[in-house]
C-alpha atoms as a PDB file:
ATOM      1  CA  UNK A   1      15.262  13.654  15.830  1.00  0.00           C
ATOM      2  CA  UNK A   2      13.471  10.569  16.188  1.00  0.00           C
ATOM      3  CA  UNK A   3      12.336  10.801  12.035  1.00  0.00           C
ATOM      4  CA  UNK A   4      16.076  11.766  11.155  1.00  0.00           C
ATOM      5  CA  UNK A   5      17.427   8.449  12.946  1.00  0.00           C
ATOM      6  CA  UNK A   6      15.108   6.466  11.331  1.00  0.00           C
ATOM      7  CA  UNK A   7      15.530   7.692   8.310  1.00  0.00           C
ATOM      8  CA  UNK A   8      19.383   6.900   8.714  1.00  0.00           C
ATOM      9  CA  UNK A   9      18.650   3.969   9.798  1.00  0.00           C
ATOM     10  CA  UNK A  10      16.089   3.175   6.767  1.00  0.00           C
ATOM     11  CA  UNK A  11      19.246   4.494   4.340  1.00  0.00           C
ATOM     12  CA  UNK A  12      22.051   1.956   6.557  1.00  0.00           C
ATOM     13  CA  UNK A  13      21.544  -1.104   4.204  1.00  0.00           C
ATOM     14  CA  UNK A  14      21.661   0.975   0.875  1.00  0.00           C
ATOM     15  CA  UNK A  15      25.326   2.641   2.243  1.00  0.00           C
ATOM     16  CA  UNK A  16      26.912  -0.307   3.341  1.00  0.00           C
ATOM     17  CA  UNK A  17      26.355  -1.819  -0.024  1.00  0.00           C
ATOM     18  CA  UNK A  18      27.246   1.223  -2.195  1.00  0.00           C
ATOM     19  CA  UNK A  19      30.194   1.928   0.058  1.00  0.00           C
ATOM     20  CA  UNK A  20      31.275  -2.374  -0.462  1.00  0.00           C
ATOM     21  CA  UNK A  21      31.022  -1.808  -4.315  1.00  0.00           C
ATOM     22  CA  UNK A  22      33.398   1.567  -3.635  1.00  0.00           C
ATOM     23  CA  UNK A  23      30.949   4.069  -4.869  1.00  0.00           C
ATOM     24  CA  UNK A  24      30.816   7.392  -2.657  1.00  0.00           C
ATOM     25  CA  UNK A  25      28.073   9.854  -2.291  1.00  0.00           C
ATOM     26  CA  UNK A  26      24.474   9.924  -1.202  1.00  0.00           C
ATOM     27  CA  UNK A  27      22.956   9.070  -4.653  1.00  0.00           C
ATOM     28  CA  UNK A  28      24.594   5.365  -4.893  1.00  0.00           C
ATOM     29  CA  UNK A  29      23.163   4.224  -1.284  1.00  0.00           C
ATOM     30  CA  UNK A  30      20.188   5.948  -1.758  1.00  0.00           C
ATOM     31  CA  UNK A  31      19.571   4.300  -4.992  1.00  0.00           C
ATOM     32  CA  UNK A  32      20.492   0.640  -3.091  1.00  0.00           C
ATOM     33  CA  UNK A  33      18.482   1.284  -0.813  1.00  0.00           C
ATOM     34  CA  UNK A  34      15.177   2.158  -3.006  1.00  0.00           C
ATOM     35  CA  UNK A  35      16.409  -1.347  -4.789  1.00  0.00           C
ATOM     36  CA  UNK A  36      16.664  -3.771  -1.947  1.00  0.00           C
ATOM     37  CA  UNK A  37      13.557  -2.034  -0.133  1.00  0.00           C
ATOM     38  CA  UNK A  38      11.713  -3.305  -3.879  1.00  0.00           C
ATOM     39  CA  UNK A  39      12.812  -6.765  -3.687  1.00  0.00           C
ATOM     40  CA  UNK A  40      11.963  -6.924   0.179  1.00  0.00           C
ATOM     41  CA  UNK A  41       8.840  -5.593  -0.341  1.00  0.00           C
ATOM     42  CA  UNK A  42       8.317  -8.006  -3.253  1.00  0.00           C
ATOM     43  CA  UNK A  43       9.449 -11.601  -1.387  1.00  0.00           C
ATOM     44  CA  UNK A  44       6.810  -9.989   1.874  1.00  0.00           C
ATOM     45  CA  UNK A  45       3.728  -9.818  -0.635  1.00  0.00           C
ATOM     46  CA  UNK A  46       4.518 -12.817  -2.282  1.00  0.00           C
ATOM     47  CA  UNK A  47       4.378 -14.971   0.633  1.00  0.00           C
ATOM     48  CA  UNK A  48       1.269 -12.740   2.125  1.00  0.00           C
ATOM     49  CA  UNK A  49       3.636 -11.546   5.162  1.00  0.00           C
ATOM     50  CA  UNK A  50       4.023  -8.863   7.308  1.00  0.00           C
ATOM     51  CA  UNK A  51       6.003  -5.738   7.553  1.00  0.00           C
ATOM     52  CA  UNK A  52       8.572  -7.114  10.020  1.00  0.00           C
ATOM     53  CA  UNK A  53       9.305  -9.440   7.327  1.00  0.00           C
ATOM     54  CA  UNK A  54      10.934  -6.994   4.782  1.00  0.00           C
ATOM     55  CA  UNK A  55      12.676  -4.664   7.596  1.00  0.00           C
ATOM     56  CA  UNK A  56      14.698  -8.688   8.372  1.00  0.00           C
ATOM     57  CA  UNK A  57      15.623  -8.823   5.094  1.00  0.00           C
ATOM     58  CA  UNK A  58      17.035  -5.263   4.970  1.00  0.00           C
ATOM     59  CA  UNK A  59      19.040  -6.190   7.895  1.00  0.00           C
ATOM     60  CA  UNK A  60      20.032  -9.337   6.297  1.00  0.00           C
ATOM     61  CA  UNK A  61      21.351  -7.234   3.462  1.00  0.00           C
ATOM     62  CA  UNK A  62      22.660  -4.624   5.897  1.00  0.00           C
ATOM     63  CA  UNK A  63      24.660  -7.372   8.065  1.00  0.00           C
ATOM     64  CA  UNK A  64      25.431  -9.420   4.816  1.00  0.00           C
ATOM     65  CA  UNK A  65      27.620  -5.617   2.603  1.00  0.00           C
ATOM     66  CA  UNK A  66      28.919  -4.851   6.555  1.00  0.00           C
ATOM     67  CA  UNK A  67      32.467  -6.541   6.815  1.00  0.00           C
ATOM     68  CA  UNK A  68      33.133  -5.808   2.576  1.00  0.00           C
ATOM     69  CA  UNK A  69      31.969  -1.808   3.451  1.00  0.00           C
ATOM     70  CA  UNK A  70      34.293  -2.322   6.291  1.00  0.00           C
ATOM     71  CA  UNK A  71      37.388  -3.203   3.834  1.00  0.00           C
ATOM     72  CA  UNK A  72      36.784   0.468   2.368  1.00  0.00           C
ATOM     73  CA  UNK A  73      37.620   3.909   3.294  1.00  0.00           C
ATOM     74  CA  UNK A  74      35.229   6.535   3.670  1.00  0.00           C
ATOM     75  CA  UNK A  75      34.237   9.868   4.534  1.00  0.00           C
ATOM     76  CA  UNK A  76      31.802  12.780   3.757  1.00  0.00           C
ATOM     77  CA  UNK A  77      33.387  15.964   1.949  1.00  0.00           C
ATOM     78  CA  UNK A  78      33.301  19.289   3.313  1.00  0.00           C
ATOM     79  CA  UNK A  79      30.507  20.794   0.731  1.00  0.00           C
ATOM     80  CA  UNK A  80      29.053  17.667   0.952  1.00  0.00           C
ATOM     81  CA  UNK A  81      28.506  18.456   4.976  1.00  0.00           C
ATOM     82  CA  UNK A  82      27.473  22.013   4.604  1.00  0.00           C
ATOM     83  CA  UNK A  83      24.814  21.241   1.627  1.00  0.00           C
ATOM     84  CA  UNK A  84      23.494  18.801   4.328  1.00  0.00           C
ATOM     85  CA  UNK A  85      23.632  21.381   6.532  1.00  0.00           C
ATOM     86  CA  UNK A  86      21.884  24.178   4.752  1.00  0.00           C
ATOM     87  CA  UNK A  87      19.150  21.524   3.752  1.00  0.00           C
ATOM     88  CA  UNK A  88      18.418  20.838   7.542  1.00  0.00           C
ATOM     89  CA  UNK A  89      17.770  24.472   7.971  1.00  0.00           C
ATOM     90  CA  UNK A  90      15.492  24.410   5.123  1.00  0.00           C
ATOM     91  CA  UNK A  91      13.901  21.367   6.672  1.00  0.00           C
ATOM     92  CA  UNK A  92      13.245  22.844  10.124  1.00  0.00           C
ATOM     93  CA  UNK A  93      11.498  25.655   8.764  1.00  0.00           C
ATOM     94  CA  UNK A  94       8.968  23.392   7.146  1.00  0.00           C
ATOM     95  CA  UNK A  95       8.159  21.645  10.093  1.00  0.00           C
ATOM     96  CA  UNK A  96       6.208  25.070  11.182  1.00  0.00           C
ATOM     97  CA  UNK A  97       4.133  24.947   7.917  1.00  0.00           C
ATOM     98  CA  UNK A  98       3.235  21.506   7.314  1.00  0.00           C
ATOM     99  CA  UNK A  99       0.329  20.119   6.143  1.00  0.00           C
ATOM    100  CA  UNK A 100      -2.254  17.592   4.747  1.00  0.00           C
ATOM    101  CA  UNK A 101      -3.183  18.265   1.233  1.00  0.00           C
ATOM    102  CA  UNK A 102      -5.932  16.514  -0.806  1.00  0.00           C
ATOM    103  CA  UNK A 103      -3.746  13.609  -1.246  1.00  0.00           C
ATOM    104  CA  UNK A 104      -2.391  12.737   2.182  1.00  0.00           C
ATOM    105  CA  UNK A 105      -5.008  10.763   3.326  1.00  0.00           C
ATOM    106  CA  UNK A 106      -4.411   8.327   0.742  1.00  0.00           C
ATOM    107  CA  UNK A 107      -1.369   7.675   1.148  1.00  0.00           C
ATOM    108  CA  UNK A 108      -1.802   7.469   5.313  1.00  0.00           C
ATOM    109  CA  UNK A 109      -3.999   5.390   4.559  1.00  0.00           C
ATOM    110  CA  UNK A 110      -1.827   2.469   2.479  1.00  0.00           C
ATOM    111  CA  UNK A 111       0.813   3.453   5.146  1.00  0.00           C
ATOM    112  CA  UNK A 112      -1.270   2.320   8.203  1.00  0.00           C
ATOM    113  CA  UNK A 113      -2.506  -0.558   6.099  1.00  0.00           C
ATOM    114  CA  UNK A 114       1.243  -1.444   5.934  1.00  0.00           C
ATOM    115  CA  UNK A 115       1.659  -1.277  10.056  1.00  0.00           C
ATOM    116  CA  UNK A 116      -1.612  -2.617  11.100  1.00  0.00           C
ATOM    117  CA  UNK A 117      -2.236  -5.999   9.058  1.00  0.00           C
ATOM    118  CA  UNK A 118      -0.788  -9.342   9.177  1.00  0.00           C
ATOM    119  CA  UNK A 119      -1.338 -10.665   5.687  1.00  0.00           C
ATOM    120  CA  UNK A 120      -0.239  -8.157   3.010  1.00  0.00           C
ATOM    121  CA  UNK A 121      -0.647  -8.049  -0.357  1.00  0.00           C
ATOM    122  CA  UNK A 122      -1.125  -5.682  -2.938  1.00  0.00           C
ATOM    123  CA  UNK A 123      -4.594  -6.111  -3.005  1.00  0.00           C
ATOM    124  CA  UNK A 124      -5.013  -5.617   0.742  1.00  0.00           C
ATOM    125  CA  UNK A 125      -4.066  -2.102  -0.110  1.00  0.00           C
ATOM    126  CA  UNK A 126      -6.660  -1.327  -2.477  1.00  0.00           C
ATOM    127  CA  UNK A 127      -9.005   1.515  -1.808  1.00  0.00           C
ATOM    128  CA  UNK A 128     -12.038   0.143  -2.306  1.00  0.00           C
ATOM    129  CA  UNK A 129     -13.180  -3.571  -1.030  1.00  0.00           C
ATOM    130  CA  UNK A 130     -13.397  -4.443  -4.835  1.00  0.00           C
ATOM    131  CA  UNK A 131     -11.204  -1.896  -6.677  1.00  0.00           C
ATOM    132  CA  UNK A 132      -7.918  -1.974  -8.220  1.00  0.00           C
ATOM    133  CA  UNK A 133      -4.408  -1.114  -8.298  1.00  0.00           C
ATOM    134  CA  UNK A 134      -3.977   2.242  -8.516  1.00  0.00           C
ATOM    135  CA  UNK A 135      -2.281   2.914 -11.670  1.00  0.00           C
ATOM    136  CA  UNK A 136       0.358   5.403  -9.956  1.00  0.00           C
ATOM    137  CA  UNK A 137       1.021   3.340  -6.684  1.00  0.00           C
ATOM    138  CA  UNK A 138       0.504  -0.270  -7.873  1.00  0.00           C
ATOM    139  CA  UNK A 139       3.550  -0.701  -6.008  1.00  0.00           C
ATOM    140  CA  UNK A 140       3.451   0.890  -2.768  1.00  0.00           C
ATOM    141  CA  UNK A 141       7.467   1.659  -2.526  1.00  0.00           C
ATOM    142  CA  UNK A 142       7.582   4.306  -1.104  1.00  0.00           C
ATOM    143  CA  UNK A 143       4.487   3.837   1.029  1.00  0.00           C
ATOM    144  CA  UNK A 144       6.733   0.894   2.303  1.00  0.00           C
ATOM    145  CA  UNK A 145       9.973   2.898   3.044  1.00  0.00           C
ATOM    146  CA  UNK A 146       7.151   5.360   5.008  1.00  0.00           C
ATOM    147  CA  UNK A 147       5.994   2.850   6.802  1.00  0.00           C
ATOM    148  CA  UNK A 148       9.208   1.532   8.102  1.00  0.00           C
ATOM    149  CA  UNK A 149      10.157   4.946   9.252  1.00  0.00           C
ATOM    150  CA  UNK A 150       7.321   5.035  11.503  1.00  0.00           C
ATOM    151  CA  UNK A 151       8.095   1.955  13.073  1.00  0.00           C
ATOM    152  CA  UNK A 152      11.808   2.343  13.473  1.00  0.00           C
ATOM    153  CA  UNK A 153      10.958   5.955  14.809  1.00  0.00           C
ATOM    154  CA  UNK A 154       7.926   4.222  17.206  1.00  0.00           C
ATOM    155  CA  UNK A 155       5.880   6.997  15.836  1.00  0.00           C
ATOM    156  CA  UNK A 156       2.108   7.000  14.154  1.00  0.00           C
ATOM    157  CA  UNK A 157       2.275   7.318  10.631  1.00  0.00           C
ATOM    158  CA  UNK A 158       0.279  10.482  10.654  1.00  0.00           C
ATOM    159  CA  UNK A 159       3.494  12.181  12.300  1.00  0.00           C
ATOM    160  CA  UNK A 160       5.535  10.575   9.615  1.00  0.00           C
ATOM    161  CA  UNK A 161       3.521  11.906   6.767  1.00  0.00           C
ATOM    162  CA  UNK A 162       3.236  15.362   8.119  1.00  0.00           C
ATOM    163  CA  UNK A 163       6.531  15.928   8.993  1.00  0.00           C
ATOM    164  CA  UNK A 164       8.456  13.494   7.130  1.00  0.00           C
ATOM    165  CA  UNK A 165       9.328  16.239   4.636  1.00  0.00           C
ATOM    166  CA  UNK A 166      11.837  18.244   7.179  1.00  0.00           C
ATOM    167  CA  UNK A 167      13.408  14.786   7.122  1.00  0.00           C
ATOM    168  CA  UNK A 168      14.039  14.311   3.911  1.00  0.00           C
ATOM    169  CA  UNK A 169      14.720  18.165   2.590  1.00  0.00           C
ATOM    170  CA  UNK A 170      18.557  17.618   3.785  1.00  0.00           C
ATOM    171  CA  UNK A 171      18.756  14.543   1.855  1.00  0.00           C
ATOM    172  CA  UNK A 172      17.356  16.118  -1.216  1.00  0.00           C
ATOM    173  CA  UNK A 173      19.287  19.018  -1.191  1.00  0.00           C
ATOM    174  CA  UNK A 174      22.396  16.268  -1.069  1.00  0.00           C
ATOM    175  CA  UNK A 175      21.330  14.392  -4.099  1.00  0.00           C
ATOM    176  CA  UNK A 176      20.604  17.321  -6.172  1.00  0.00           C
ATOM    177  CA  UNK A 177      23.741  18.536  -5.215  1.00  0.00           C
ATOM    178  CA  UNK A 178      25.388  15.695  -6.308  1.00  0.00           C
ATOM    179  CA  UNK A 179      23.900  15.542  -9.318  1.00  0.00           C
ATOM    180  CA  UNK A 180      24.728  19.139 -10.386  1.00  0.00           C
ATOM    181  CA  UNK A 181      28.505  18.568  -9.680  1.00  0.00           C
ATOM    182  CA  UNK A 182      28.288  15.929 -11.674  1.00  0.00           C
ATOM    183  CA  UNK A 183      26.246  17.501 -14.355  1.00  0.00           C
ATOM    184  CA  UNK A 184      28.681  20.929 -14.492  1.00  0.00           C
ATOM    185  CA  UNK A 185      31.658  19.188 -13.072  1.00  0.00           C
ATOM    186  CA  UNK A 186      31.630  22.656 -10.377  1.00  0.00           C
ATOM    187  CA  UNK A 187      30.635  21.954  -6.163  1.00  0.00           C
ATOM    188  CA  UNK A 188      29.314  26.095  -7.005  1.00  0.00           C
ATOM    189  CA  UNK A 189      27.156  24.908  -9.920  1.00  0.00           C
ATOM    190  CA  UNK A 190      26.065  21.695  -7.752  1.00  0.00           C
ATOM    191  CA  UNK A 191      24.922  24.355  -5.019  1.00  0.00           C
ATOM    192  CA  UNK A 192      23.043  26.494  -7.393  1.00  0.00           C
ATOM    193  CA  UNK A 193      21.126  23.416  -8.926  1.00  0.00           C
ATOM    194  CA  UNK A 194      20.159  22.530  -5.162  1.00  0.00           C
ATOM    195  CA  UNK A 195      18.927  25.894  -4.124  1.00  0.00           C
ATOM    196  CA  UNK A 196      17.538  26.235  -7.486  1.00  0.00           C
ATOM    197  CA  UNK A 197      15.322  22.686  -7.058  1.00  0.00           C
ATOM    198  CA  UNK A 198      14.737  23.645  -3.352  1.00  0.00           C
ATOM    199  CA  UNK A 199      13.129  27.640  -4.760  1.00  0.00           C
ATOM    200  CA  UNK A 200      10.889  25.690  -7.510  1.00  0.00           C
ATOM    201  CA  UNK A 201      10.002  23.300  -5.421  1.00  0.00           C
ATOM    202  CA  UNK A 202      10.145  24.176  -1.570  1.00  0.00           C
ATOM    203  CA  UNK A 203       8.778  27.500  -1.990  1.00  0.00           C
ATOM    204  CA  UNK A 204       6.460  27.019  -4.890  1.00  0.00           C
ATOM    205  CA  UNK A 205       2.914  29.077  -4.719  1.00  0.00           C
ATOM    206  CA  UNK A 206       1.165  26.496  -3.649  1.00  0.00           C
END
């Protein structure tokens, strides 16, 4: 519950701006949030700050779309609601398999960087004392949104990274959703495109 709130409120600035500009769905604050998380990111290793930095300038942005969001109806359909739903069942039942695979510990790794030091930059996060960037991660993004999940949760980032994935199951069984109703222009052809990510996916061999 703790992960879920966090999560919501990691997602908060994204929404409010997405639902000022009058766009509805997950996929718009989602998106918003992914780009404002970049540029605060960006403005906390150029001036060699800290992670408390960027989560201030998410609020700023949060407090900043807040009274234009509040000019605007909104709401949450029905299928919308129940794909959220069935993706939070999906989620539970992953908390009782998760794992660390051969990759995990490098990316707990440039998350507890993240939390623990004072001074970042992106060459605080390399692996090695004199390595560089790796080519995939170069830009820890989404080691950033990680990390600020753990902190707004007050949880380690081992937890995070381990069970981070019930978390987010719901919210990617939303998007895909959304995208196959827009994509077939049917909510029963947006279902099927979820369930069908979630069986090639969630339930692959490995």
């Amino acid at each position: 519950l703790r992960l879920a709130a966090a999560t919501a409120c990691l997602l908060l600035p994204g929404a409010l701006v997405a639902r000022a500009l009058g766009l509805r769905g997950l996929a718009p604050a989602f998106a918003w949030t992914m780009g404002a998380l970049f540029l605060a990111t960006a403005v906390m290793f150029l001036v060699h700050s800290s992670l408390w930095l960027a989560m201030a300038l998410l609020l700023g942005v949060a407090v900043a779309a807040a009274p234009f969001a509040a000019r605007r109806a909104g709401g949450i359909s029905a299928w919308s609601l129940g794909v959220l739903g069935l993706g939070a069942a999906a989620g539970i039942s992953l908390w009782w398999v998760s794992g660390y695979d051969g990759d995990a510990f490098f990316h707990l790794a440039r998350v507890q960087k993240l939390l623990a030091f004072d001074s970042l930059s992106l060459r605080s996060l390399d692996e090695f004392r004199d390595g560089g960037l790796h080519p995939g991660y170069a830009f820890p993004l989404w080691h950033s949104a990680v990390a600020m999940i753990a902190r707004l949760a007050g949880v380690g980032p081992a937890s995070v990274v381990l069970h981070a994935p019930t978390v987010l199951l719901p919210l990617s069984f939303l998007l895909t959703y959304e995208a196959g109703l827009v994509l077939f222009r049917s909510r029963f052809a947006g279902l099927a495109t979820a369930i069908a990510q979630f069986a090639l996916l969630g339930l692959a061999p490995g």
